[in-house]
Protein backbone atom coordinates (compact mmCIF):
# COMPACT_ATOMS: atom_id res chain seq x y z
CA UNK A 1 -31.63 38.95 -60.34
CA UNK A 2 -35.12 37.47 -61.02
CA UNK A 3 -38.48 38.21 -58.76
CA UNK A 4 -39.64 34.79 -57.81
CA UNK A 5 -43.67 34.73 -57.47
CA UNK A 6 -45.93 32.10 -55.73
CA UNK A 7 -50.03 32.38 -56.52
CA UNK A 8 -53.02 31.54 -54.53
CA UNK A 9 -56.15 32.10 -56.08
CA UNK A 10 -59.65 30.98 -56.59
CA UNK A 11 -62.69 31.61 -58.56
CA UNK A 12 -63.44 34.81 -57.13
CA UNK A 13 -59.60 36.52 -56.21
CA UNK A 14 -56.64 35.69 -56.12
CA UNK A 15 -53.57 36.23 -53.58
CA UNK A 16 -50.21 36.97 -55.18
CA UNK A 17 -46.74 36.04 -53.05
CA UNK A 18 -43.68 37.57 -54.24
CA UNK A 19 -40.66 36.11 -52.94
CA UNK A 20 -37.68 39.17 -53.25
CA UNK A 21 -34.91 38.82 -55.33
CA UNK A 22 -33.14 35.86 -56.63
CA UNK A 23 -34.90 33.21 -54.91
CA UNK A 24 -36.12 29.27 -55.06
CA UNK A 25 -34.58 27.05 -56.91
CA UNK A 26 -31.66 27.23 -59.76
CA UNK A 27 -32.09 30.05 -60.91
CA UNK A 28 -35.91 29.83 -62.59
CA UNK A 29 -38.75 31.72 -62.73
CA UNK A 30 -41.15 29.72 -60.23
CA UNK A 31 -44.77 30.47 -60.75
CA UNK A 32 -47.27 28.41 -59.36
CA UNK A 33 -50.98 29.00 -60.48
CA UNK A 34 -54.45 28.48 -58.37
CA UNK A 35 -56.33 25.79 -57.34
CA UNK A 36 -59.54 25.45 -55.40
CA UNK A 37 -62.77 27.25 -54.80
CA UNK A 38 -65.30 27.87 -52.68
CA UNK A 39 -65.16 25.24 -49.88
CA UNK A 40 -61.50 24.20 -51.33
CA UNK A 41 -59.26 27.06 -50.56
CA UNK A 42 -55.73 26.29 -49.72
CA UNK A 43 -52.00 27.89 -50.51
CA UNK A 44 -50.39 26.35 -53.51
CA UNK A 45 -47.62 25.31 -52.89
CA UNK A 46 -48.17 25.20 -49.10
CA UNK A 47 -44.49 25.38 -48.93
CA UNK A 48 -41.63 28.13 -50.38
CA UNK A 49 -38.49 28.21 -49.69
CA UNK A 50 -36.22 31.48 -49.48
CA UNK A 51 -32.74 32.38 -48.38
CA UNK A 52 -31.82 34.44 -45.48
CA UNK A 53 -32.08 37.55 -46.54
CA UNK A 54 -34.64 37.91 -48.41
CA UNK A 55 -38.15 39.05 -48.02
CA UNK A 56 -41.87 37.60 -48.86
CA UNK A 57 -44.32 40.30 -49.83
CA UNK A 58 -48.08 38.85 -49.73
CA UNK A 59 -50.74 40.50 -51.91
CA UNK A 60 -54.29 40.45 -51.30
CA UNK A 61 -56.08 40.75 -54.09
CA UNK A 62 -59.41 38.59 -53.09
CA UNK A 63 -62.92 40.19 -54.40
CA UNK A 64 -65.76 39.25 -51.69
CA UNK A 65 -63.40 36.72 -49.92
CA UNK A 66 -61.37 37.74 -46.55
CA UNK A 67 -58.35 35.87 -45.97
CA UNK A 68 -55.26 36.50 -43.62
CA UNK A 69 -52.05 34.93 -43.08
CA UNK A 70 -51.60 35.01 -39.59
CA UNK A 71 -48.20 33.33 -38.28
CA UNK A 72 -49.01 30.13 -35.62
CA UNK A 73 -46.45 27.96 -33.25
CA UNK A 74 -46.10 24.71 -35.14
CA UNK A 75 -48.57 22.75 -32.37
CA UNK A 76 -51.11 25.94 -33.99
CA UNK A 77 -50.74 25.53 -36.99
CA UNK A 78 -51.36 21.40 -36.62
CA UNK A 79 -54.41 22.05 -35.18
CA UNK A 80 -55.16 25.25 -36.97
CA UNK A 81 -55.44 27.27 -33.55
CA UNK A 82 -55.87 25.84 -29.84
CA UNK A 83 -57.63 22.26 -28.47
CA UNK A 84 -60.78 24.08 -30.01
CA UNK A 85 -59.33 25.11 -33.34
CA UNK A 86 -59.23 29.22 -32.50
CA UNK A 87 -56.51 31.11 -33.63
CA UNK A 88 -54.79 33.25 -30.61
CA UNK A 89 -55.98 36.93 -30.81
CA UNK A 90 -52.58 38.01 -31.07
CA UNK A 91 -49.62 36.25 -32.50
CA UNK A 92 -45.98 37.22 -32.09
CA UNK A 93 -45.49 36.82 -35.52
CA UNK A 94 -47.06 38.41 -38.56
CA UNK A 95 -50.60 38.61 -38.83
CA UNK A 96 -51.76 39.81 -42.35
CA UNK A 97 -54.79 40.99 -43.75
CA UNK A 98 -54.13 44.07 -45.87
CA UNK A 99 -53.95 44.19 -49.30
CA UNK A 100 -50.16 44.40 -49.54
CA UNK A 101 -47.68 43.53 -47.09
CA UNK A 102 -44.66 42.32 -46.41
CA UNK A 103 -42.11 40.24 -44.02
CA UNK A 104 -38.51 39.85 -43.78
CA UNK A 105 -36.06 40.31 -44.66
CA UNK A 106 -35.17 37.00 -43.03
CA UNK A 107 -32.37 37.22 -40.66
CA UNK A 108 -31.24 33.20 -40.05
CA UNK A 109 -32.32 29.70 -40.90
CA UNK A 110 -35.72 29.15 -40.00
CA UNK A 111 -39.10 27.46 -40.40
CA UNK A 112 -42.31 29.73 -40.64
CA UNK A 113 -45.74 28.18 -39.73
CA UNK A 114 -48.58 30.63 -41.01
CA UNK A 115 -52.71 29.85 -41.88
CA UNK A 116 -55.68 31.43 -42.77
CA UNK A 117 -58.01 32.34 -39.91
CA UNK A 118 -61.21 32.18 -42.07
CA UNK A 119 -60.57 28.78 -44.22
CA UNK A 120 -57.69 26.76 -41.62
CA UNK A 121 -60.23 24.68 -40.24
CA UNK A 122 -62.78 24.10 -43.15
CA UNK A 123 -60.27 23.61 -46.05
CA UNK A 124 -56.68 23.25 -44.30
CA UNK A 125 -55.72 26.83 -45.50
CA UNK A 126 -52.37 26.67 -44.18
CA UNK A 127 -48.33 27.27 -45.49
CA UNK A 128 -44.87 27.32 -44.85
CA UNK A 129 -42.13 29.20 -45.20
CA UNK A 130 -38.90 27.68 -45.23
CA UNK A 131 -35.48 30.08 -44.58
CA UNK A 132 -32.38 28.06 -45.83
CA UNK A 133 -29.01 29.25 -45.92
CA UNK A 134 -27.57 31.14 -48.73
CA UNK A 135 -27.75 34.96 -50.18
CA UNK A 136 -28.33 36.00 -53.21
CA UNK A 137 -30.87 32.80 -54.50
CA UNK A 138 -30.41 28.77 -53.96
CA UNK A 139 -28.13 27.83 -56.61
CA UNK A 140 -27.44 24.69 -58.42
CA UNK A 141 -24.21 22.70 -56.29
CA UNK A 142 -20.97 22.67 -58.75
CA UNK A 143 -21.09 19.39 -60.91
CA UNK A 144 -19.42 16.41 -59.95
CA UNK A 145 -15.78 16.03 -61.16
CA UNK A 146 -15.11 13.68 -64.16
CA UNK A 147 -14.59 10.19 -63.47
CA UNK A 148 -10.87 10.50 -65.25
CA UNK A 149 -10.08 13.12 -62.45
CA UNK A 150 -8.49 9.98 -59.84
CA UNK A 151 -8.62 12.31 -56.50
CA UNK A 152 -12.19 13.54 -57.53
CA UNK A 153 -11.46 16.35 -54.96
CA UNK A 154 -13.65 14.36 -52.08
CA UNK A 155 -12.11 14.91 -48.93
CA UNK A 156 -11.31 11.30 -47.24
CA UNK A 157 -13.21 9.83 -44.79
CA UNK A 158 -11.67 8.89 -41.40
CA UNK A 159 -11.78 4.90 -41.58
CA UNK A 160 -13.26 4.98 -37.74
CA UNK A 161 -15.23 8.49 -37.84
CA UNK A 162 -16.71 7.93 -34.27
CA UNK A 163 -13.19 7.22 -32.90
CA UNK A 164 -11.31 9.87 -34.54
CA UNK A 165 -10.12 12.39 -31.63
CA UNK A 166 -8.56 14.50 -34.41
CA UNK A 167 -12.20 15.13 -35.75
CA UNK A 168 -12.57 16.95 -32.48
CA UNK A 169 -16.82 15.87 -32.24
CA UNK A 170 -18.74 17.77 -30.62
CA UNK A 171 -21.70 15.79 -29.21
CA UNK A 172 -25.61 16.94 -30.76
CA UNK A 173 -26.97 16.79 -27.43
CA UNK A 174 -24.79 20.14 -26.75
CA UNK A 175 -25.43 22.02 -29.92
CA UNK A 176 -29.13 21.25 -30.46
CA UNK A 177 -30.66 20.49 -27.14
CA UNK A 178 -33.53 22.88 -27.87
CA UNK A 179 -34.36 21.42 -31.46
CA UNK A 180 -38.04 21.57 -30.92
CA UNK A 181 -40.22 18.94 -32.82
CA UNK A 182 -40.49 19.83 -37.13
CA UNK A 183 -37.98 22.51 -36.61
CA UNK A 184 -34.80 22.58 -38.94
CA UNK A 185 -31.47 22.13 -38.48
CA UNK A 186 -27.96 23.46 -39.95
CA UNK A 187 -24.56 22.02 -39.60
CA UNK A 188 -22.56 24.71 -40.63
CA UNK A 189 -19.06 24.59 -42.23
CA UNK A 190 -16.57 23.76 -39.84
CA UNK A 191 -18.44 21.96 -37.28
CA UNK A 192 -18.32 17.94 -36.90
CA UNK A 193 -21.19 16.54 -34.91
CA UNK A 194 -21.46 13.75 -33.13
CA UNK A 195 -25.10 12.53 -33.02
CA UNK A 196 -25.73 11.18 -29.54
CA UNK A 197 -29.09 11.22 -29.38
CA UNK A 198 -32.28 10.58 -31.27
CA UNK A 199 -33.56 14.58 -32.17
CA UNK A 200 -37.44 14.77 -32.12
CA UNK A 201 -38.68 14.47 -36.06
CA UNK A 202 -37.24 16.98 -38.10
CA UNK A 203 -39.02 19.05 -41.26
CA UNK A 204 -35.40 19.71 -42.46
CA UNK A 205 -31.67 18.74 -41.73
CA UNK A 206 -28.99 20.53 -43.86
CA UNK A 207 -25.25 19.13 -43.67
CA UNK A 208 -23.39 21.96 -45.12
CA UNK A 209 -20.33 21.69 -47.43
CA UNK A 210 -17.21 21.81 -45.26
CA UNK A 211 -19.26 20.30 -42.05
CA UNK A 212 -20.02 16.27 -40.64
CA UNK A 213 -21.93 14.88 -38.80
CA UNK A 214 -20.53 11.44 -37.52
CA UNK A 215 -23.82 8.95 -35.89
CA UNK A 216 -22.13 7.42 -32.12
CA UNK A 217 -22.69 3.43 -31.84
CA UNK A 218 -25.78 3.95 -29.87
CA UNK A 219 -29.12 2.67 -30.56
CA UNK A 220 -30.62 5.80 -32.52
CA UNK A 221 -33.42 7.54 -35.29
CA UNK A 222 -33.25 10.42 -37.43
CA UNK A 223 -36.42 11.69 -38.60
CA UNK A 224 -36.72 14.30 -41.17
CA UNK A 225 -38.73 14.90 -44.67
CA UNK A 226 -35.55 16.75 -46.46
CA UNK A 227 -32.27 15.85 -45.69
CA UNK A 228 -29.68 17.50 -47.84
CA UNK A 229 -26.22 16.61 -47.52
CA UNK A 230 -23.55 18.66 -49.10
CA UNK A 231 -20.32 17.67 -46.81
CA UNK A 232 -20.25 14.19 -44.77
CA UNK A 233 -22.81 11.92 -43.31
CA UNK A 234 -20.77 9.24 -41.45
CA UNK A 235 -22.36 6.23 -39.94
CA UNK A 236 -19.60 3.60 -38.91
CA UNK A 237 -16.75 3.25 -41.11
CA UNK A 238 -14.85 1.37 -43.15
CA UNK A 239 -12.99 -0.44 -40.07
CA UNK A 240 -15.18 0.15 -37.23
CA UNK A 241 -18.74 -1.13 -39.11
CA UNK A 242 -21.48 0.09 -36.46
CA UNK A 243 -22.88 -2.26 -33.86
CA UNK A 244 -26.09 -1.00 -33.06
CA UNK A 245 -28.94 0.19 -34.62
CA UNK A 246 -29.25 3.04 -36.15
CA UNK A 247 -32.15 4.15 -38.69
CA UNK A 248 -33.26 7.07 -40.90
CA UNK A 249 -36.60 7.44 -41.18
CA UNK A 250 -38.44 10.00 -43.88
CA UNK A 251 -41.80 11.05 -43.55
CA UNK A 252 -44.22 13.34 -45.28
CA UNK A 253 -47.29 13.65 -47.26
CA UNK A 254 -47.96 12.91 -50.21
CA UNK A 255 -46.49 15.98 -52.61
CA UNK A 256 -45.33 16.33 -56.38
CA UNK A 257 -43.65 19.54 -55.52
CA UNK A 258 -40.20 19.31 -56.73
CA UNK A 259 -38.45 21.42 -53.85
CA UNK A 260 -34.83 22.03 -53.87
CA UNK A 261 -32.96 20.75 -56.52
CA UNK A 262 -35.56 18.96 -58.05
CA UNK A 263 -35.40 15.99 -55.26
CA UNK A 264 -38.84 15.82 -54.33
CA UNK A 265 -39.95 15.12 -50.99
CA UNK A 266 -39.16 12.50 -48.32
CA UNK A 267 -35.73 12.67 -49.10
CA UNK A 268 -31.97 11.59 -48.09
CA UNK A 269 -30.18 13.51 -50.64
CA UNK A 270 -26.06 14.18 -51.96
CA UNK A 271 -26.18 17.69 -53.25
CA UNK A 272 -22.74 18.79 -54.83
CA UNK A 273 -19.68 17.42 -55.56
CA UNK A 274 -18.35 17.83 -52.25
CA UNK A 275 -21.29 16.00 -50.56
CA UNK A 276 -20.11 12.19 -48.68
CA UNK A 277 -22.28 9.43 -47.58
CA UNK A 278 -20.61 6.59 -46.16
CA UNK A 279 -22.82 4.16 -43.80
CA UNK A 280 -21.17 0.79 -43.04
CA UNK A 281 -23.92 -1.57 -41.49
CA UNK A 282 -22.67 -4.41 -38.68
CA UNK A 283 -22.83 -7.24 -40.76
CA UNK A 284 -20.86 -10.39 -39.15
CA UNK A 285 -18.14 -10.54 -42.13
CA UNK A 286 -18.57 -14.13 -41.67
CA UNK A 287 -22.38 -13.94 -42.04
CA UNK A 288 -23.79 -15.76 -44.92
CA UNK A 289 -26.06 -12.95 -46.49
CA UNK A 290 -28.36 -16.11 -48.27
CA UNK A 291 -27.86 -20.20 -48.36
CA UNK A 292 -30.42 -22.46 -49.15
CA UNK A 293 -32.30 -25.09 -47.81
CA UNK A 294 -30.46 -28.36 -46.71
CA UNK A 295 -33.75 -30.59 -46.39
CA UNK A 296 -37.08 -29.83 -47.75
CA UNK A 297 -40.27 -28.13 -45.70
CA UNK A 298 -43.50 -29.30 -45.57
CA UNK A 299 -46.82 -26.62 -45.21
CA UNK A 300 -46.75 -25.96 -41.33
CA UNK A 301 -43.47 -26.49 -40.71
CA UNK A 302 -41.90 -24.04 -38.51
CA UNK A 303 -38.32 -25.33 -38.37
CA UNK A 304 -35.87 -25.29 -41.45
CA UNK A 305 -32.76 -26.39 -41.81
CA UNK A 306 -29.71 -24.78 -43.65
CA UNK A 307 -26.53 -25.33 -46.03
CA UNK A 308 -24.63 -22.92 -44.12
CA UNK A 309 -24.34 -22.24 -40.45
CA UNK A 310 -26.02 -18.83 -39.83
CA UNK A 311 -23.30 -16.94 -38.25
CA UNK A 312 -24.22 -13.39 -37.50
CA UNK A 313 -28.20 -14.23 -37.77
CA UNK A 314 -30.04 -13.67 -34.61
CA UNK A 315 -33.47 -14.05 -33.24
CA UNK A 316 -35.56 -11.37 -34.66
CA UNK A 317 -33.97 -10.99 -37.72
CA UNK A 318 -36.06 -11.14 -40.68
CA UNK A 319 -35.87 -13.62 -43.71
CA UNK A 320 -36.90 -14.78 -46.79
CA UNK A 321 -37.58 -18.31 -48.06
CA UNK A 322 -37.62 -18.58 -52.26
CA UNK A 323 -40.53 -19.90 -53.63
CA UNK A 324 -40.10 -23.27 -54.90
CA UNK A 325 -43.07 -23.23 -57.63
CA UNK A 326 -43.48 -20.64 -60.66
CA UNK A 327 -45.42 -18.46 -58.36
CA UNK A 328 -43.12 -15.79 -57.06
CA UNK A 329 -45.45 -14.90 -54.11
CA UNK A 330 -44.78 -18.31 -52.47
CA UNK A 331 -42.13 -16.89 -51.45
CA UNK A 332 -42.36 -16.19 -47.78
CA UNK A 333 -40.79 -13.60 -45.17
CA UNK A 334 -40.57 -15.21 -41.58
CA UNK A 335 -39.31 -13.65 -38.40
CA UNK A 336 -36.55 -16.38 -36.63
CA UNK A 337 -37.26 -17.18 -33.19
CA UNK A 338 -34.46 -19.60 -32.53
CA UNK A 339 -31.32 -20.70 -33.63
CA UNK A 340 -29.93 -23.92 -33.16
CA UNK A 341 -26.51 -24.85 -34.79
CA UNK A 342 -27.88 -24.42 -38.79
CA UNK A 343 -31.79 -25.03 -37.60
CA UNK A 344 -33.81 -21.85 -37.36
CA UNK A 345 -37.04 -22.08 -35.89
CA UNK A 346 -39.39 -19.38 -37.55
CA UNK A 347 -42.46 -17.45 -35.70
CA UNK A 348 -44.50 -18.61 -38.16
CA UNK A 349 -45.68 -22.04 -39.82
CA UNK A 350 -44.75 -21.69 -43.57
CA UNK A 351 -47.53 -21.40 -46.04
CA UNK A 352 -46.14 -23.45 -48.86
CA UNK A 353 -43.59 -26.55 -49.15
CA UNK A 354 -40.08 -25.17 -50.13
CA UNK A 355 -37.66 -27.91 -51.81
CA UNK A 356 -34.56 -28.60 -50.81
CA UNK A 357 -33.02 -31.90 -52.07
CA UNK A 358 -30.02 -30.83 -54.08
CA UNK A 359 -30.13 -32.59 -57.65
CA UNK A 360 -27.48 -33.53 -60.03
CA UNK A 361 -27.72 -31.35 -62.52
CA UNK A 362 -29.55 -28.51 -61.61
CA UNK A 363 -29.43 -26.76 -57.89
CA UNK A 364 -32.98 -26.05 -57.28
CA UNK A 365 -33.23 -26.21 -53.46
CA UNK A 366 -35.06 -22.57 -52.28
CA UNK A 367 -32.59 -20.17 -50.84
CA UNK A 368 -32.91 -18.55 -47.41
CA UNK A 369 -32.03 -14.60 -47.27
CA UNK A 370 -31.06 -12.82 -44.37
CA UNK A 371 -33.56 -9.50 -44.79
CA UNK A 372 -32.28 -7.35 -41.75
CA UNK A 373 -29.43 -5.18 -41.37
CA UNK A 374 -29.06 -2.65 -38.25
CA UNK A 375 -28.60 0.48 -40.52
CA UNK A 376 -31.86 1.42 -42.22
CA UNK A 377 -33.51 4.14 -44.36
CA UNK A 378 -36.76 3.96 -44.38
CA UNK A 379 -40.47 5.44 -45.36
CA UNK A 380 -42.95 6.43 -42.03
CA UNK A 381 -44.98 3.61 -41.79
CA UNK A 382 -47.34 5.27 -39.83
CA UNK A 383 -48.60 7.69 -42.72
CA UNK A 384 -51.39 5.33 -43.82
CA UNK A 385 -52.35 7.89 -46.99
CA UNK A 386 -48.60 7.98 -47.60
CA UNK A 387 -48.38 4.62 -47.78
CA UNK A 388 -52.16 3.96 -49.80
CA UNK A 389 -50.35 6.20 -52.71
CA UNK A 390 -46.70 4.31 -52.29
CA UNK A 391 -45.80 7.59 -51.76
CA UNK A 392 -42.25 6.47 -49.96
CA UNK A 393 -38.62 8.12 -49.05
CA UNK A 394 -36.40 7.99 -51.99
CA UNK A 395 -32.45 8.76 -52.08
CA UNK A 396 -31.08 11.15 -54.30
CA UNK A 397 -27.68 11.77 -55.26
CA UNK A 398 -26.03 14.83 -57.69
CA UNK A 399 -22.41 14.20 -57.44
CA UNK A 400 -20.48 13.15 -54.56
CA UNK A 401 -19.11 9.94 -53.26
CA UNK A 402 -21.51 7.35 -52.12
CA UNK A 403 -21.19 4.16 -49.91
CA UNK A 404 -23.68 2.15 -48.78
CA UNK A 405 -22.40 -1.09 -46.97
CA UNK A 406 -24.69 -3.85 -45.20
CA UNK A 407 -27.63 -1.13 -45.60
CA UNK A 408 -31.13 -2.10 -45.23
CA UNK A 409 -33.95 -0.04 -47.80
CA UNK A 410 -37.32 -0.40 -46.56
């Protein structure tokens, strides 16, 4: 069993956190060294993660600097204190200051908010602990069977999950009413969910081997920065495709911290060989996913008409139109605002003339995509720095089975 240890330190002293035993990640030695000064303090990482369990021993070992880590609600610790920025002048949480102390051990899954008094405002002094499940360290999930093995050991998927009395759902809205906004959730093993409602955003959401959770065919949003699935995420299935919209949206700033299992931030991640994510989009089977052009377009021409009659399209929908030139950005994404028989009318007069007379030997009318599908994982849009760095969600996937079907990646 290995002593995990997290620094923080600057030009004039340094704090020490020891995480107890057998801690972090796989199995390694995690040491993370200082950064910052005067004017630039901050904990780094601002985030570790331990098991329950286990305990966090802080060291202060500053020279002429004073520094605390004083445990804050999560509104606090956005806003490093009250409206005003002042730290409560007692906490019901830890509130450290002396030279060596110590909290834990952790007792169940949780997510700890804590910030310097001195430095939260002036250099965003502030970190997290994260309590996952687990004793005894985070470990590595088993590998992934080998491809010759034909069962692969992956339990089957119910071809209508959401319909399935057998799966005996129990709805979200009962087990995690009181989710408060960037808490974390666990599904433990055994339970099958039934998300019926959209959960405020989420820092974490763990699906634990052995548990499901099943998304209703109601117009929902999951938010979360980590989402680790080791047993089944469900959305539709393979004979009941879902209707309505449904869309998983990752946020978070920018970070190069590895975190668990090496998947980074902003994440939608399969972690084990057990771990199932099916999501079967609405797609109109008979829906032409692109066609091309049956007549040519003109610049300013709204109206464009198509091979194929789009079945399944509808106003709103998003779609491309091929560029016609060498120039791959005359391309052009439209919104349609009408449909009529294979004529779409699009919210916006095209930029560039688009050919679509078909030739004899070569086809070189411009195609027409169909862009939007009602399942969706996407980046926060609304983190402009985020999105400045293209500093998006990702998926990540060690082991498992995997289906995405009429899926939409944005």
């Amino acid at each position: 069993m290995a002593v995990r240890a997290v620094q923080w330190s600057w030009r004039t002293g340094l704090w020490l956190l020891v995480v107890g035993m057998g801690v972090l990640v796989m199995g390694e030695e995690i040491v993370v060294r200082a950064i910052g000064g005067p004017g630039t303090f901050q904990f780094s990482p601002a985030e570790v993660v331990v098991n329950v369990g286990d305990t966090v021993r802080f060291l202060n070992l500053a020279g002429s600097f004073a520094h605390s880590a004083t445990e804050l609600s999560a509104a606090e610790w956005q806003r490093c204190g009250d409206e005003l920025g002042r730290f409560p002048e007692s906490v019901t949480g830890f509130d450290l200051t002396a030279e060596d102390a110590t909290v834990g051990p952790f007792t169940g899954v949780e997510t700890i908010y804590y910030a310097c008094r001195p430095h939260c405002l002036s250099t965003d002094m502030k970190g997290v602990i994260r309590v996952v499940p687990g004793s005894g360290g985070v470990t590595l999930p088993a590998p992934s069977p080998a491809p010759s093995d034909p069962g692969n050991n992956l339990p089957v998927s119910p071809a209508c999950p959401r319909l399935d009395a057998a799966l005996d759902l129990v709805p979200w809205s009962d087990l995690y009413a009181n989710t408060v906004e960037l808490g974390s959730v666990v599904i433990p093993a055994g339970a099958n969910v039934l998300l019926d409602v959209t959960p405020p955003p989420l820092t974490q959401l763990w699906v634990e081997e052995g548990a499901m959770l099943v998304v209703d065919d109601n117009d929902l949003t999951l938010q979360a920065r980590w989402i680790y699935v080791a047993g089944s995420l469900l959305v539709g299935g393979r004979e009941c495709p879902l209707e309505t919209s449904f869309s998983i949206t990752l946020w978070g700033p920018v970070s190069d911290e590895p975190f668990l299992f090496s998947a980074g931030s902003k994440v939608l991640a399969a972690v084990g060989s057990q771990a199932v994510i099916e999501m079967y989009g609405g797609l109109d089977a008979r829906a032409p996913v692109f066609t091309r052009l049956a007549s040519s377009v003109s610049t300013g021409d709204r109206i464009i008409l198509l091979e194929d009659t789009p079945v399944g399209w509808k106003v709103g929908d998003a779609v491309l139109i091929s560029s016609s030139d060498y120039q791959e950005e005359f391309s052009e994404e439209r919104t349609i605002s009408a449909i009529d028989g294979a004529a779409i009318t699009l919210n916006e007069a095209l930029a560039f003339p688009h050919y679509g007379v078909r030739a004899e030997l070569v086809d070189e009318r411009a195609y027409v995509a169909l862009l939007s599908r009602n399942v969706r994982i996407m980046s926060d849009e609304t983190d402009s720095a985020a999105m400045e760095a293209r500093f998006g969600g990702h998926t990540f996937f060690l082991g498992g089975r995997i289906v995405f079907d009429a899926v939409e990646f944005k």
